[in-house]
C-alpha atoms as a PDB file:
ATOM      1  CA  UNK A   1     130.849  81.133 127.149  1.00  0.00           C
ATOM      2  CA  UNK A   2     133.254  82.797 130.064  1.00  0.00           C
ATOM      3  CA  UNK A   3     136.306  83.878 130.490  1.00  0.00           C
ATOM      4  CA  UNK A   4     138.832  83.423 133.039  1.00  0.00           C
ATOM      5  CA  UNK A   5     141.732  85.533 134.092  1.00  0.00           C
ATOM      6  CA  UNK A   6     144.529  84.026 135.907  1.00  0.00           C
ATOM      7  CA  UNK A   7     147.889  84.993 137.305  1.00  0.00           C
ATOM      8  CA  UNK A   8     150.450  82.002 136.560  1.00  0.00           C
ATOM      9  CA  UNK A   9     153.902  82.334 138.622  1.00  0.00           C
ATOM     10  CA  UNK A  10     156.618  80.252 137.543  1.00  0.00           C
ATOM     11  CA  UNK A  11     156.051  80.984 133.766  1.00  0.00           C
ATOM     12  CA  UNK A  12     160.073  81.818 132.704  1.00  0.00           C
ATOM     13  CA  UNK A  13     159.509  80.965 128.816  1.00  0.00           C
ATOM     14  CA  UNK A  14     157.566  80.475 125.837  1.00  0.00           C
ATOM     15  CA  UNK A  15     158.117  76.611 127.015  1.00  0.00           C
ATOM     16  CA  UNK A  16     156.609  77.672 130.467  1.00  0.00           C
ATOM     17  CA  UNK A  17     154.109  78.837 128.954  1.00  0.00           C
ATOM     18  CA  UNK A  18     153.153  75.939 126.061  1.00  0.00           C
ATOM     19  CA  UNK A  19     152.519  73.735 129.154  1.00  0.00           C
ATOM     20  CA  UNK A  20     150.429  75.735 130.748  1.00  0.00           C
ATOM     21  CA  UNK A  21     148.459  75.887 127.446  1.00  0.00           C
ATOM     22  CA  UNK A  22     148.705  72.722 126.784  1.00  0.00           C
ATOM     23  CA  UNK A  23     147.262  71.722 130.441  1.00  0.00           C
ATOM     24  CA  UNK A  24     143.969  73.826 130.215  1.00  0.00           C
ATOM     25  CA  UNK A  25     143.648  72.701 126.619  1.00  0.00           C
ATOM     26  CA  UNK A  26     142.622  68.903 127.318  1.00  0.00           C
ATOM     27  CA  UNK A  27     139.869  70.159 129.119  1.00  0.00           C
ATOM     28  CA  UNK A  28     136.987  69.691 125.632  1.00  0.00           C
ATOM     29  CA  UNK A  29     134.957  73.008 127.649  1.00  0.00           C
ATOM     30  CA  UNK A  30     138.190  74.800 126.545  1.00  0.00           C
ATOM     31  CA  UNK A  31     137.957  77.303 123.507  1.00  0.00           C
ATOM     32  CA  UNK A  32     140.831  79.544 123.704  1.00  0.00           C
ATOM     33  CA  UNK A  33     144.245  79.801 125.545  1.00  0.00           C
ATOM     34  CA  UNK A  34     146.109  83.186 125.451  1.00  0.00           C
ATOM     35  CA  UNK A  35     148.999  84.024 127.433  1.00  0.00           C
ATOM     36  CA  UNK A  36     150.428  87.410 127.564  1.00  0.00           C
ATOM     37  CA  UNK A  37     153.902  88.174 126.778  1.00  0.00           C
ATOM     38  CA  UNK A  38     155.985  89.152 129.586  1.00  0.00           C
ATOM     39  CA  UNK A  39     153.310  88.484 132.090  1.00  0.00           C
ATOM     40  CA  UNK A  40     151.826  85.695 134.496  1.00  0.00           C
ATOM     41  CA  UNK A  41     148.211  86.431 133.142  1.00  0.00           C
ATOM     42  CA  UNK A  42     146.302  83.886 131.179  1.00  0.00           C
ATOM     43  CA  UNK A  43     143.010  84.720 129.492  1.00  0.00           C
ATOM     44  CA  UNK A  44     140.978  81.437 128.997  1.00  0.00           C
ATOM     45  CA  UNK A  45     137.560  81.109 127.255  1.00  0.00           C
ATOM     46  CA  UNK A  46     135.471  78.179 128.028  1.00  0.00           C
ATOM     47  CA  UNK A  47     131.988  76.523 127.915  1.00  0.00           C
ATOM     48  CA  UNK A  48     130.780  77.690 131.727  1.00  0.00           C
ATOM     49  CA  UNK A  49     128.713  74.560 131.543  1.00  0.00           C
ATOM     50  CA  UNK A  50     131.030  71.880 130.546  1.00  0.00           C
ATOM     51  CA  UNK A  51     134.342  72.712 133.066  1.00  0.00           C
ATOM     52  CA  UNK A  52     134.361  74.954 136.179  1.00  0.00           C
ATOM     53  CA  UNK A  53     137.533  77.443 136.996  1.00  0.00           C
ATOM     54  CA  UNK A  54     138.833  75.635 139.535  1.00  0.00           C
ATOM     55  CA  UNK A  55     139.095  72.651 137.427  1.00  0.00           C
ATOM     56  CA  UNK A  56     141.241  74.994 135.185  1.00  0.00           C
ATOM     57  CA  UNK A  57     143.235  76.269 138.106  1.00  0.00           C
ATOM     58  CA  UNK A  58     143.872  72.641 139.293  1.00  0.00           C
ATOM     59  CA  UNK A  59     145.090  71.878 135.945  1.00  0.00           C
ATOM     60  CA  UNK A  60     148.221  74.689 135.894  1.00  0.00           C
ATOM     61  CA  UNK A  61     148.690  74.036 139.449  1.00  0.00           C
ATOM     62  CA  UNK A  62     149.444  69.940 138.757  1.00  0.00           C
ATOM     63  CA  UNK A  63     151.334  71.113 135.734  1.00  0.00           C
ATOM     64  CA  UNK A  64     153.578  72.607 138.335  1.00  0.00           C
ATOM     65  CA  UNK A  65     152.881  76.379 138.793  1.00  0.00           C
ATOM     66  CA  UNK A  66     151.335  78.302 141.171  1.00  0.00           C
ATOM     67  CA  UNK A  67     147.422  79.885 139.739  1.00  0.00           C
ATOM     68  CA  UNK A  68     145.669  82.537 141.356  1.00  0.00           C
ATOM     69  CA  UNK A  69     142.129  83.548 140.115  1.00  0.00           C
ATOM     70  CA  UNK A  70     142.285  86.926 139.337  1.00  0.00           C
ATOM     71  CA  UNK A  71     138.630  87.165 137.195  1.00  0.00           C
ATOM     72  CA  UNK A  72     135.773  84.666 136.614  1.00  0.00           C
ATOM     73  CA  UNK A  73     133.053  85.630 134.478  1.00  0.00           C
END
């Protein structure tokens, strides 16, 4: 397993931020989704082997928001 950190802008709302969920989630490498309250970071834990972190990047950003890698380990 890793985790990756990123820094979402564009996130206004807890609808914001179900979409941005929702796009890392179809990824089947995906285990866990959690956005922070209040914030533009998004913690995601995933198989290292089965998706890479620019895949999930590339998934927020054709959701429509701007990603930034802010940790990859």
């Amino acid at each position: 397993m890793a985790e990756l950190v990123l820094n979402v802008s564009g996130m206004k709302n807890s609808t914001d931020q179900i979409q941005v969920i929702n796009a890392m989630s179809k990824y089947s490498g995906v285990l866990d989704v959690a956005v922070e309250p209040n914030s533009s970071r998004v913690q995601v834990i995933y198989e290292k082997y089965n998706i890479l972190p620019q895949d999930l990047k590339n998934s927020v950003e054709s959701a429509g928001y701007q990603a930034e890698i802010l940790q990859d380990s």
